[in-house]
N, C-alpha and C. Protein backbone atom coordinates (compact mmCIF):
# COMPACT_ATOMS: atom_id res chain seq x y z
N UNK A 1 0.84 -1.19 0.00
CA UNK A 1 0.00 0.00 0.00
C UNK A 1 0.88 1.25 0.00
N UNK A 2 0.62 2.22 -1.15
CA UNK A 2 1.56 3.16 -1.30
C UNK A 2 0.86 4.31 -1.16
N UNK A 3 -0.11 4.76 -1.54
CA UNK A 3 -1.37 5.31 -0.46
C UNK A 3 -2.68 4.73 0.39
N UNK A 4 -3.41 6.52 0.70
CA UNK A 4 -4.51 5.61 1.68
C UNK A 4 -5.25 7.00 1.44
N UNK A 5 -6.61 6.64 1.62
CA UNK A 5 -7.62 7.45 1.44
C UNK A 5 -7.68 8.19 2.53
N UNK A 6 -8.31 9.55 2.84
CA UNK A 6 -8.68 10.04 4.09
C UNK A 6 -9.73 9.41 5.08
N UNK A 7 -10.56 8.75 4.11
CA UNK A 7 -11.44 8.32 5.05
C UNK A 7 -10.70 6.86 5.86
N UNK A 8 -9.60 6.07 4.92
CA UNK A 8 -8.58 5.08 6.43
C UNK A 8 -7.93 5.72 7.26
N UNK A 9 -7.84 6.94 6.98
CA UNK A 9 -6.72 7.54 7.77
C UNK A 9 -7.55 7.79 8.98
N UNK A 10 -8.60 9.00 8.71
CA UNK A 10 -9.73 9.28 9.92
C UNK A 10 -10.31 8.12 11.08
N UNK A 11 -10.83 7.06 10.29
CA UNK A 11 -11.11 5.18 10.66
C UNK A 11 -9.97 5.09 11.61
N UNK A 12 -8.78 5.17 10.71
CA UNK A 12 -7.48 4.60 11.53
C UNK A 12 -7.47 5.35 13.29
N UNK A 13 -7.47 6.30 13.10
CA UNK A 13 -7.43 7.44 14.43
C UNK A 13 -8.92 6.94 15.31
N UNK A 14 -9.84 7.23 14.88
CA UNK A 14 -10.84 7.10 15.66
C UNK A 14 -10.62 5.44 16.02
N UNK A 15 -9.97 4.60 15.40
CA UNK A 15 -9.75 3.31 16.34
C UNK A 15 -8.41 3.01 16.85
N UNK A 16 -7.70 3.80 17.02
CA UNK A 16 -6.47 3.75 17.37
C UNK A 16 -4.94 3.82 16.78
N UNK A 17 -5.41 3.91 15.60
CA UNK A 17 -4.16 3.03 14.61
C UNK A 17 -3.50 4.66 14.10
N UNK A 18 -2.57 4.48 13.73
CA UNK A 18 -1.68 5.31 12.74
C UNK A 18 -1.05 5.03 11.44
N UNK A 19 -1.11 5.54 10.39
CA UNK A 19 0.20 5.35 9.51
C UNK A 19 1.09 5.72 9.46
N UNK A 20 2.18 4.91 9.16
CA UNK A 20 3.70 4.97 8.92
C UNK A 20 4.24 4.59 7.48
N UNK A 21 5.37 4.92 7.08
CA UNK A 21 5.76 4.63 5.66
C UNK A 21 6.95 3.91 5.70
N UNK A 22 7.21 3.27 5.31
CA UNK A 22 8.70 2.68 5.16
C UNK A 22 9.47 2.79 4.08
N UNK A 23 10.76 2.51 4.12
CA UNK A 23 11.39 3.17 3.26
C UNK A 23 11.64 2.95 1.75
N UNK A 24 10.41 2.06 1.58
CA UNK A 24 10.05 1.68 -0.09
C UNK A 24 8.50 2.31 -0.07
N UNK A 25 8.50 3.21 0.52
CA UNK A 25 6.82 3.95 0.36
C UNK A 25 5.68 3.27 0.83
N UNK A 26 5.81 2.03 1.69
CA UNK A 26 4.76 0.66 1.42
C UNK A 26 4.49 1.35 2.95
N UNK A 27 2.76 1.76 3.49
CA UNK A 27 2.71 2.05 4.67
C UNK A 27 1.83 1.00 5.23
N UNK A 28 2.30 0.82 6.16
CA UNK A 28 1.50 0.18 7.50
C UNK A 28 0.62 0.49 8.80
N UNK A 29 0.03 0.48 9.33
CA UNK A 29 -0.36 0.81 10.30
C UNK A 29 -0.08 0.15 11.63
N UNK A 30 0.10 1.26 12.51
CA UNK A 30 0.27 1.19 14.36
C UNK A 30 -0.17 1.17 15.51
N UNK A 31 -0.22 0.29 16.36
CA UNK A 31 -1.04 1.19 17.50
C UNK A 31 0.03 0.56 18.73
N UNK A 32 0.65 1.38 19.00
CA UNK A 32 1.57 1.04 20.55
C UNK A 32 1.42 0.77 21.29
N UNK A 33 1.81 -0.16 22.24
CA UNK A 33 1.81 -0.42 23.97
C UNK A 33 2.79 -0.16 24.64
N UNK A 34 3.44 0.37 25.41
CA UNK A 34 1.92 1.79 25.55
C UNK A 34 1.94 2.59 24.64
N UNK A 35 1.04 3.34 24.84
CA UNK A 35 0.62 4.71 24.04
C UNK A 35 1.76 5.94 24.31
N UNK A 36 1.69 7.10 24.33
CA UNK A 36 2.74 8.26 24.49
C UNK A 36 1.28 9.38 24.30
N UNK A 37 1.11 9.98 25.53
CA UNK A 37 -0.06 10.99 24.93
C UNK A 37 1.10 12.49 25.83
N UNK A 38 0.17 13.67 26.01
CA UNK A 38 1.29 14.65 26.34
C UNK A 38 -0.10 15.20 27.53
N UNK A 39 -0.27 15.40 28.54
CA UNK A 39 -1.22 15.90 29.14
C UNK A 39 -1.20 17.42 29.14
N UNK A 40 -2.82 17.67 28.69
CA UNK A 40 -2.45 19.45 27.75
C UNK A 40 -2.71 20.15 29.24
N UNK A 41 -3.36 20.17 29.81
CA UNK A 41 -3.24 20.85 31.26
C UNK A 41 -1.91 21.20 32.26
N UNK A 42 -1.48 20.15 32.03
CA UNK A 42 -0.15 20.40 32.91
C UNK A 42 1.81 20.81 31.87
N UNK A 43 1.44 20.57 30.85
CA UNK A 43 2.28 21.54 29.79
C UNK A 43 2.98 22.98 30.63
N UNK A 44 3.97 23.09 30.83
CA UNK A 44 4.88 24.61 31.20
C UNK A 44 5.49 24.63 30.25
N UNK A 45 5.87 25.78 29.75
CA UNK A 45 7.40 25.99 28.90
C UNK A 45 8.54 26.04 29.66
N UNK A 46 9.30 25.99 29.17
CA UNK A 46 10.92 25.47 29.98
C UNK A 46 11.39 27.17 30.18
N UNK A 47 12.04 27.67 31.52
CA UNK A 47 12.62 28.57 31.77
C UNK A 47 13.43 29.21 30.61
N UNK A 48 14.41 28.69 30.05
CA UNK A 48 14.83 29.05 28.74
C UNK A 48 14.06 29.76 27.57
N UNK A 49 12.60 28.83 27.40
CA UNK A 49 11.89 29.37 26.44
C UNK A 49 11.12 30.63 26.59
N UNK A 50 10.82 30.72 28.05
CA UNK A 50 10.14 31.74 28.32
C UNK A 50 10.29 33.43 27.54
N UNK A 51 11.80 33.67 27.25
CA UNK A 51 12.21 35.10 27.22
C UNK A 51 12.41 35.30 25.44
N UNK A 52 12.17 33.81 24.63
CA UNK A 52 11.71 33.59 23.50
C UNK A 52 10.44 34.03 23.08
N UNK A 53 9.62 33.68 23.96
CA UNK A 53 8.45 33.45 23.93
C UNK A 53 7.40 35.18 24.51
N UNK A 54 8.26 35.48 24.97
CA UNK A 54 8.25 37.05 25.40
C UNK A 54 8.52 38.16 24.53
N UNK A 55 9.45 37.93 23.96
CA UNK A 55 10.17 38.82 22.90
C UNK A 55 8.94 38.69 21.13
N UNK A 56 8.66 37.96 21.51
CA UNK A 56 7.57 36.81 20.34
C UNK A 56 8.83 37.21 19.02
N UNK A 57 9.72 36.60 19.13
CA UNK A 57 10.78 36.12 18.24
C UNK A 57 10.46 35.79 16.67
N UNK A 58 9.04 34.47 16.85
CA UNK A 58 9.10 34.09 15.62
C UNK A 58 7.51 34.34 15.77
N UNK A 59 7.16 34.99 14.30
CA UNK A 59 5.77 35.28 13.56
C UNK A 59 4.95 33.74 13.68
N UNK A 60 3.89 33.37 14.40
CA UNK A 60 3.31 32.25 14.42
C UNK A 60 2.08 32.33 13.70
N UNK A 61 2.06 31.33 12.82
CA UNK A 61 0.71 31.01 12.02
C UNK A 61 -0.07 29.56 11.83
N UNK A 62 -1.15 29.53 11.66
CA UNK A 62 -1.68 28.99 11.80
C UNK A 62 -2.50 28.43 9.99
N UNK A 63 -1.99 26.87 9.60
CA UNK A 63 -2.30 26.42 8.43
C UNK A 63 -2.15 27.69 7.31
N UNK A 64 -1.20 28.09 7.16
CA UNK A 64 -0.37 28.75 6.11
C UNK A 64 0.06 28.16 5.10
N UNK A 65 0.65 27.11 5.52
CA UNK A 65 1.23 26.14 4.41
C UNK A 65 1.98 24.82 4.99
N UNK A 66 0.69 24.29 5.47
CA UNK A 66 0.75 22.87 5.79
C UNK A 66 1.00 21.58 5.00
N UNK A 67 1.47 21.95 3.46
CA UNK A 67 2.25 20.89 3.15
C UNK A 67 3.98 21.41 3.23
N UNK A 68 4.13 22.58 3.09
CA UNK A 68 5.67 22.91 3.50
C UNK A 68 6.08 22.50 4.80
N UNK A 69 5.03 22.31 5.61
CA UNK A 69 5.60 21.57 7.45
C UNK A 69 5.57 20.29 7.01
N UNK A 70 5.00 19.82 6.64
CA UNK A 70 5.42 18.58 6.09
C UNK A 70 6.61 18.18 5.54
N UNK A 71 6.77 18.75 4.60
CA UNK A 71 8.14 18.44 3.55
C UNK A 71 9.06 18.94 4.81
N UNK A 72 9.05 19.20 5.68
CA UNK A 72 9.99 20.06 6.55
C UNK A 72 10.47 18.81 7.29
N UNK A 73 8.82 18.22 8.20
CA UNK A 73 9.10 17.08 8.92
C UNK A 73 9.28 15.96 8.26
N UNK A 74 9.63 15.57 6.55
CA UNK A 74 9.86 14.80 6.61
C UNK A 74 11.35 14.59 5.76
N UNK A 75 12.28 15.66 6.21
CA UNK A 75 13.62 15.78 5.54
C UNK A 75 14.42 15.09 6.59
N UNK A 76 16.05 14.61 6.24
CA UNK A 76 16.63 13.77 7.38
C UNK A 76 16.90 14.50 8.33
N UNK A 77 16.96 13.66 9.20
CA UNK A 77 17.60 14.06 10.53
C UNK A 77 18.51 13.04 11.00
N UNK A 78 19.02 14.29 12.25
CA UNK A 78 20.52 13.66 12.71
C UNK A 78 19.79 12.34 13.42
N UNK A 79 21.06 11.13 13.14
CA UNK A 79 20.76 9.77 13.59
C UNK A 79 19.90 8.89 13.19
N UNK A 80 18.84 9.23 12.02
CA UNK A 80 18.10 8.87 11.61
C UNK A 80 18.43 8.23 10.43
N UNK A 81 17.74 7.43 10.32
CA UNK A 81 18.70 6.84 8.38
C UNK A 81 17.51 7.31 7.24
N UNK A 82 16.18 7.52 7.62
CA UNK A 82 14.68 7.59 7.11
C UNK A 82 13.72 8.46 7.14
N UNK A 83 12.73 8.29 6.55
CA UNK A 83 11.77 8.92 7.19
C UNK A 83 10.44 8.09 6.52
N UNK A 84 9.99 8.51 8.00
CA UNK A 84 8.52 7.71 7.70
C UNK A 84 7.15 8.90 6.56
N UNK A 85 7.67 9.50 6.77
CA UNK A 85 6.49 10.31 5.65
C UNK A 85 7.31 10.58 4.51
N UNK A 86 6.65 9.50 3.47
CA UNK A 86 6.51 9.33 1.77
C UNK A 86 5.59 10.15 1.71
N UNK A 87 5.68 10.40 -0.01
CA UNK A 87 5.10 11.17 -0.92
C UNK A 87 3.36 10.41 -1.03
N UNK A 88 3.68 9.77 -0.38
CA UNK A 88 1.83 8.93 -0.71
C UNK A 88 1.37 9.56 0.63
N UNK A 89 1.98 9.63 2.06
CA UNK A 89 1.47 9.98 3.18
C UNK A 89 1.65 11.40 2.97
N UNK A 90 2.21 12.35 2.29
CA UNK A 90 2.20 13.79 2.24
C UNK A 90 0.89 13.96 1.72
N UNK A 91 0.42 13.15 -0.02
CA UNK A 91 -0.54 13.81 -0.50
C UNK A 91 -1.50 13.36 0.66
N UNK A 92 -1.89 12.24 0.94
CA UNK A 92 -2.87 12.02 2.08
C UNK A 92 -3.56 12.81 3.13
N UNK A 93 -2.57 13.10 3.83
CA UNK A 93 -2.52 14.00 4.90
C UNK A 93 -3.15 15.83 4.03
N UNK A 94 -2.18 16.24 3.11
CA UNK A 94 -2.68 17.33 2.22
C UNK A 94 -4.11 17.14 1.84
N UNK A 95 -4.73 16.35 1.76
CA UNK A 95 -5.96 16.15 1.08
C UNK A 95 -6.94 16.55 2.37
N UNK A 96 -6.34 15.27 3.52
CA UNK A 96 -7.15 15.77 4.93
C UNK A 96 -7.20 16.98 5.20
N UNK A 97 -6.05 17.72 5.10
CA UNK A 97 -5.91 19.24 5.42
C UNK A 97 -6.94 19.68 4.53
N UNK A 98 -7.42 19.60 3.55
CA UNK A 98 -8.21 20.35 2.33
C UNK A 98 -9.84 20.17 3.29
N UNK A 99 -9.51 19.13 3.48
CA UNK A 99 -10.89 18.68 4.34
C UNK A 99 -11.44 18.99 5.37
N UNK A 100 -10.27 19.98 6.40
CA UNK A 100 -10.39 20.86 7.52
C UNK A 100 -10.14 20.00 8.77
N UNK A 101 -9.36 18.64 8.95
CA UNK A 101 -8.88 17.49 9.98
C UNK A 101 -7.71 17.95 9.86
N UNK A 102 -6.59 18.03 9.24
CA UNK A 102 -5.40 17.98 9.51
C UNK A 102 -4.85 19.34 9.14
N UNK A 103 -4.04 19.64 10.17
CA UNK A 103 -3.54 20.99 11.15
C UNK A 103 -1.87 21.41 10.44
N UNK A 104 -1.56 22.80 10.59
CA UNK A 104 -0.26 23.30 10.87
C UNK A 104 0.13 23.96 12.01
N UNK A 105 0.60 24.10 12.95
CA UNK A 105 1.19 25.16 13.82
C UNK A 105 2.54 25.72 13.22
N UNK A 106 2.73 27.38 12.60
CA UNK A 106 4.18 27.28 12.28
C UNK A 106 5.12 28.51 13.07
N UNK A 107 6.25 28.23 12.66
CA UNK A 107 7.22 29.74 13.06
C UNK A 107 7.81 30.29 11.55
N UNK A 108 7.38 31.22 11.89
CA UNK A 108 7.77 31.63 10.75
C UNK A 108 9.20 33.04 11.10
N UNK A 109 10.23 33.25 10.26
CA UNK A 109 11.14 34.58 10.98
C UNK A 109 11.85 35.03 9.59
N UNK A 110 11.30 36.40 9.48
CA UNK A 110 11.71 37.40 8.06
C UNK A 110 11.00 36.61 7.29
N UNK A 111 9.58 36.15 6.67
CA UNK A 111 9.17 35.75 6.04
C UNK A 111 9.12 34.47 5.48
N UNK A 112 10.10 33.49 6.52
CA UNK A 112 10.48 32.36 5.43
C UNK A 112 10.08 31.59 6.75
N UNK A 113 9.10 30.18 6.59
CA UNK A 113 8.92 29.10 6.86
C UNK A 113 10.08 28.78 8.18
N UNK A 114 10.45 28.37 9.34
CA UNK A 114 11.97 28.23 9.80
C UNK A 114 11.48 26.90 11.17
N UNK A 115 10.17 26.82 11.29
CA UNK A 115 10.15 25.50 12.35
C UNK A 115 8.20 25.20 12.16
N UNK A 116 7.62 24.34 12.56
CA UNK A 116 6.66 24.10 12.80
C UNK A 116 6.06 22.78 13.21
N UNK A 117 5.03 22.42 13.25
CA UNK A 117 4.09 21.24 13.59
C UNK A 117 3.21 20.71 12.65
N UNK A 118 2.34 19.40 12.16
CA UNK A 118 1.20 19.17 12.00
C UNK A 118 0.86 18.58 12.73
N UNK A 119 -0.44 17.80 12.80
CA UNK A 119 -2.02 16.62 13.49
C UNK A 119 -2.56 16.78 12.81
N UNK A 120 -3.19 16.23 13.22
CA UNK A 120 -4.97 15.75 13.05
C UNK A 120 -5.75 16.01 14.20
N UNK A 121 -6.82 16.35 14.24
CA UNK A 121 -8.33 16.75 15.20
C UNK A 121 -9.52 16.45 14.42
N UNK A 122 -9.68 15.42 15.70
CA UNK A 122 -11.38 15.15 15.32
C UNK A 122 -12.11 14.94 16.53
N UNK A 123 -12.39 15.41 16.77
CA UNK A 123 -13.45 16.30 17.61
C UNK A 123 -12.20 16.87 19.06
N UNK A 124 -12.70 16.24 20.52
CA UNK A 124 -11.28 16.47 20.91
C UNK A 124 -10.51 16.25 21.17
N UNK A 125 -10.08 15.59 20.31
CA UNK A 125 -8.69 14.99 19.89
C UNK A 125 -7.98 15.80 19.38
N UNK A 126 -6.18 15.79 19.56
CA UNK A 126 -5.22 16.25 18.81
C UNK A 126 -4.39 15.13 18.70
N UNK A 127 -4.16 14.28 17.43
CA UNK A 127 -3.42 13.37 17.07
C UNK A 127 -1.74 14.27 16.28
N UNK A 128 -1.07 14.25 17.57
CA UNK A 128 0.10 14.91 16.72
C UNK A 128 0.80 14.08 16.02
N UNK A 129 1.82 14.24 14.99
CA UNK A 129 2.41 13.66 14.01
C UNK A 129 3.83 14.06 14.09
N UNK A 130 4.29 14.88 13.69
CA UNK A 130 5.51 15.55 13.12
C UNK A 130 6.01 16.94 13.41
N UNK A 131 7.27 17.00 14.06
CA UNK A 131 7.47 18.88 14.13
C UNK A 131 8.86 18.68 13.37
N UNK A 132 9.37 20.20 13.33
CA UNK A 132 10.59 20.18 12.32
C UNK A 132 11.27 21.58 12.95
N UNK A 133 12.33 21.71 12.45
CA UNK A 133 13.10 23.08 12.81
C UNK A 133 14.19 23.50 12.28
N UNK A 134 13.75 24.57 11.31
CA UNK A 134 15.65 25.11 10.97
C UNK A 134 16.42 26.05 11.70
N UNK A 135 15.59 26.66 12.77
CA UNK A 135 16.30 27.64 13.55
C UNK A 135 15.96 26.85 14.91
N UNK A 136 16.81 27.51 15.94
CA UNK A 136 16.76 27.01 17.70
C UNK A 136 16.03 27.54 17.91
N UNK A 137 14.65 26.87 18.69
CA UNK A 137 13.73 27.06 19.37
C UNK A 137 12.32 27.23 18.56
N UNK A 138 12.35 27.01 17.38
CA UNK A 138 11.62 26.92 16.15
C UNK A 138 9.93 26.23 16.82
N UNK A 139 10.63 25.35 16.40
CA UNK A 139 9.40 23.81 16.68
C UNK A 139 9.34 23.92 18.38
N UNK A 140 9.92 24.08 19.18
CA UNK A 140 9.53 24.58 20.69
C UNK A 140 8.57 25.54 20.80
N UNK A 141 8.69 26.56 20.38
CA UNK A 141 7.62 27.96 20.11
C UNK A 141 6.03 27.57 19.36
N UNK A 142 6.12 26.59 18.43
CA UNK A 142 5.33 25.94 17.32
C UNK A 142 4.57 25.23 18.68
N UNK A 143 5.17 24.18 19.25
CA UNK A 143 4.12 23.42 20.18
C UNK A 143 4.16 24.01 21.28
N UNK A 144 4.42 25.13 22.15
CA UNK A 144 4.11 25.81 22.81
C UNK A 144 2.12 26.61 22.54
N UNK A 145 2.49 27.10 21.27
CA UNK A 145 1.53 27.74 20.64
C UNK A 145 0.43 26.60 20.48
N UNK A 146 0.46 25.59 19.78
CA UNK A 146 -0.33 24.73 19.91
C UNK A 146 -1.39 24.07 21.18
N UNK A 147 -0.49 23.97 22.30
CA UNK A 147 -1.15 24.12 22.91
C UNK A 147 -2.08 25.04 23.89
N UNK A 148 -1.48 26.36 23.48
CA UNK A 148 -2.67 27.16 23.69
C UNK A 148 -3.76 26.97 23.30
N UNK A 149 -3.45 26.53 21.56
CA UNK A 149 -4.69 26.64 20.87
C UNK A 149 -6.00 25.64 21.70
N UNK A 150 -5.07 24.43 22.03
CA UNK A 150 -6.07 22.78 21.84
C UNK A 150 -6.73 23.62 24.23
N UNK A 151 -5.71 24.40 24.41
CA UNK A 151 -6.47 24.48 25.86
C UNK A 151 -7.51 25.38 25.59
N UNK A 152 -7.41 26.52 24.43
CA UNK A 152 -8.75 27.80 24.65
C UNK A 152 -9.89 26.87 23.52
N UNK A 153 -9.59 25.69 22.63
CA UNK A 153 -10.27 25.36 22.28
C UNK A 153 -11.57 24.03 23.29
N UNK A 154 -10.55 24.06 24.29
CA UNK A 154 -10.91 23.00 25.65
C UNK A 154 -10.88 21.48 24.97
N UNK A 155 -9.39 21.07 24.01
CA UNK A 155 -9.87 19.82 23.76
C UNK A 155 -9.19 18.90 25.14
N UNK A 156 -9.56 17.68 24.92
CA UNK A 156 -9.34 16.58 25.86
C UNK A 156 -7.84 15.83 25.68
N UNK A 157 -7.59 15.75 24.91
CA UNK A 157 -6.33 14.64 24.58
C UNK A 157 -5.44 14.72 23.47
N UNK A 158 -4.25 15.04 23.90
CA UNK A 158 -3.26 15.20 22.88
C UNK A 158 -2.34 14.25 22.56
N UNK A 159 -2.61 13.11 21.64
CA UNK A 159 -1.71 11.81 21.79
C UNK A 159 -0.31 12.16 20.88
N UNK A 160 0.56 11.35 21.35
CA UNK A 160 2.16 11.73 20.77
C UNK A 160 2.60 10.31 20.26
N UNK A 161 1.45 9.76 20.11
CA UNK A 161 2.20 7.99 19.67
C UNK A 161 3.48 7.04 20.72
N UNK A 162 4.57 7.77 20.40
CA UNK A 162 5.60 6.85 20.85
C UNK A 162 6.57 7.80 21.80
N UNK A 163 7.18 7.51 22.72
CA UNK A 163 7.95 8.20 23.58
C UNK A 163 9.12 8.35 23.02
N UNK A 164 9.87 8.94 23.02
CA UNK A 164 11.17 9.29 22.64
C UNK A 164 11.61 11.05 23.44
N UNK A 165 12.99 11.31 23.04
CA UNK A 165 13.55 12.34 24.04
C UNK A 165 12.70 13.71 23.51
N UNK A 166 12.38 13.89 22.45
CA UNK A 166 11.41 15.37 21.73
C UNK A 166 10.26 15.38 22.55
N UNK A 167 9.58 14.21 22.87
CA UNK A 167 8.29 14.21 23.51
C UNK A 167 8.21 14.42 24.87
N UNK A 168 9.64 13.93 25.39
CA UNK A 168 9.95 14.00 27.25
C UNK A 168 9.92 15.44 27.49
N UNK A 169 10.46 16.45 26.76
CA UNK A 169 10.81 18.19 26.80
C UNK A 169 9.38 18.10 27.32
N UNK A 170 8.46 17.87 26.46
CA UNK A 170 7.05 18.61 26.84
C UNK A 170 6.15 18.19 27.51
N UNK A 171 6.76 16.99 28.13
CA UNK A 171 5.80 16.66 29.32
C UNK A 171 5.19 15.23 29.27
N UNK A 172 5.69 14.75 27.80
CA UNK A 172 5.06 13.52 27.44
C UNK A 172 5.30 12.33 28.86
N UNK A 173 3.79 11.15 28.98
CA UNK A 173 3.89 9.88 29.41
C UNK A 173 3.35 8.75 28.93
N UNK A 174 3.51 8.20 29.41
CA UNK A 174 3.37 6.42 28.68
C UNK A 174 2.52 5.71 29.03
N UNK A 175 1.28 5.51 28.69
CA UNK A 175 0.07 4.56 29.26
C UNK A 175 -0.18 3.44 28.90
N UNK A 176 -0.93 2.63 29.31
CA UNK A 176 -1.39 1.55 28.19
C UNK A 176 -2.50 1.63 27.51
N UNK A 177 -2.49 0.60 26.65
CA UNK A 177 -2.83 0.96 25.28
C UNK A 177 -4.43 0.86 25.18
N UNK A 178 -5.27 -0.01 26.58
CA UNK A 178 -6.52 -0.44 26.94
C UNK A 178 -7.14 1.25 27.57
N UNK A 179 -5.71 2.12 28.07
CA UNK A 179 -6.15 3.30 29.37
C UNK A 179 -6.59 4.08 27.96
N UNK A 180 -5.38 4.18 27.04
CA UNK A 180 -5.68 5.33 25.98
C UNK A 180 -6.98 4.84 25.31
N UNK A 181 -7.22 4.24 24.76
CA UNK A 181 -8.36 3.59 23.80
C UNK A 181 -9.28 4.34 24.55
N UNK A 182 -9.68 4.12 26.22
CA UNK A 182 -10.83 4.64 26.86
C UNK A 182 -10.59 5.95 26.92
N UNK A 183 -9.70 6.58 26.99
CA UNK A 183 -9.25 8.04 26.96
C UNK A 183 -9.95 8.69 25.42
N UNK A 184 -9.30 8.04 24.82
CA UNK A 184 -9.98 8.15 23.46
C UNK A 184 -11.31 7.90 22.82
N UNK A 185 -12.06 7.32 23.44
CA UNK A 185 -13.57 7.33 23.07
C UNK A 185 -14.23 8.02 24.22
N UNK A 186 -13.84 8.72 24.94
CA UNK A 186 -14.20 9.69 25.61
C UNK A 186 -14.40 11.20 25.22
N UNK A 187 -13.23 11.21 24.66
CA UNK A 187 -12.75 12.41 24.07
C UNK A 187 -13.20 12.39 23.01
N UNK A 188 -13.66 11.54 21.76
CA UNK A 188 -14.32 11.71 20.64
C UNK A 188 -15.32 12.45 20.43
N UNK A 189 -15.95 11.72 22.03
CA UNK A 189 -17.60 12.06 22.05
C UNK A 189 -17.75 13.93 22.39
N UNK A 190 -16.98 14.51 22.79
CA UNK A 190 -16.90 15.58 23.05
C UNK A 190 -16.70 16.20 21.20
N UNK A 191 -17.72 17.81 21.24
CA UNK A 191 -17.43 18.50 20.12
C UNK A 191 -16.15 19.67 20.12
N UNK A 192 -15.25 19.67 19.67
CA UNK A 192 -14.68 20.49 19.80
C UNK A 192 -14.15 20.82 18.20
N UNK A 193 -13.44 22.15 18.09
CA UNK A 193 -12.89 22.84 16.36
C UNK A 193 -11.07 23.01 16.72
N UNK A 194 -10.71 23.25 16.01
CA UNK A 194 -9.53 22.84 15.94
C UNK A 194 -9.34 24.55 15.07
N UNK A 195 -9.33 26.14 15.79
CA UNK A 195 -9.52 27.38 15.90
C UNK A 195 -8.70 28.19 16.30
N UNK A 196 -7.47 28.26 15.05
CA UNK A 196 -6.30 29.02 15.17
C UNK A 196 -6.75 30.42 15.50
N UNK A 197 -7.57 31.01 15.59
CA UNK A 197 -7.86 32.37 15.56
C UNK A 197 -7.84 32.57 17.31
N UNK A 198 -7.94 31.79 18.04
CA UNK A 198 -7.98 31.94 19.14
C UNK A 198 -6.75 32.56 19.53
N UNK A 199 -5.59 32.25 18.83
CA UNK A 199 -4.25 32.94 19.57
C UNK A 199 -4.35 34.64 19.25
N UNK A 200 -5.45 35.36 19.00
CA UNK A 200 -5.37 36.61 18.46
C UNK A 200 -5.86 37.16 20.11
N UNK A 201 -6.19 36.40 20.85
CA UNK A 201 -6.69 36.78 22.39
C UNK A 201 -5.52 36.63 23.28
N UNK A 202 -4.62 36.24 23.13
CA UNK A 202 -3.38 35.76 23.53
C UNK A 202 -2.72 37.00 24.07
């Protein structure tokens, strides 16, 4: 399978699963034990970021150009040999975005693109995916901002898939995979929008 429709992708989320790509384009789907979610309530920014974040350094926008965060998150990185987002999971995801489910958070500094985020939201859910960064503190500022958005929007659950050291910065923990599922059909049932305009109250 070298693509996937929006409507497996949406299916996939609302039952747990994710796609991934491997490095012949052929994607599969995931669902971890445990889970990795980020609890949006208890989120601080790190002392460091604060005087970043004060100065408002980098121009933040909201779905500007959510396939350029893409192509962003899916260029190499250090230690990495890969990347899991192919050209079949870019258009995918781009299509969802057309559809008003899948998200950008970006930084932008002197006009040019320089760190950001995507997900997915469906209802209140934030299924994050991917951040990226060409400048320091880029993609820090990006999910900082984000979660403003998902707290003034009052969603419930911000899942991060898999634990690793990017996810520990922000607070990420590790559940099992029976706790999230119920976490997650909890949070479905709730309506919530996914309403970049909210950071204009900020």
């Amino acid at each position: 399978m070298l693509e996937i429709s929006t409507d497996d992708i949406l299916n996939g989320y609302i039952n747990g699963i994710f796609p991934m790509a491997e490095s012949d384009g052929s994607i599969y789907w995931y669902s971890p034990n445990p889970r990795a979610i980020i609890p949006i309530d208890t989120y601080k920014p790190s002392k460091s970021l604060r005087p970043i974040l004060n100065r408002k350094y980098f121009d933040i926008r909201v779905n500007t150009n959510f396939e350029g965060v893409m192509r962003g998150c899916s260029g190499p990185r250090v230690g990495e040999p890969g990347t899991w987002i192919s050209e079949g999971i870019i258009a995918s995801y781009v299509a969802l975005h057309r559809l008003g489910y899948a998200h950008s958070v970006e930084s932008w500094r002197d006009g040019r693109l320089v760190g950001g985020l995507y997900g997915v939201s469906i209802n209140g859910v934030f299924f994050g995916e991917s951040m990226f960064t060409i400048e320091s503190n880029a993609s820090k500022v990006a999910f900082h901002y984000l979660i403003q958005i998902l707290k003034l929007n009052r969603f419930s659950l911000l899942d991060t898939q898999f634990i690793n050291d990017n996810v520990l910065r922000y607070g990420a923990i590790e559940i099992p995979r029976e706790e999230y599922l119920e976490l997650l059909q909890n949070a479905l049932k709730v309506k919530r929008n996914f309403d970049g305009r909210v950071l204009a109250t900020l």
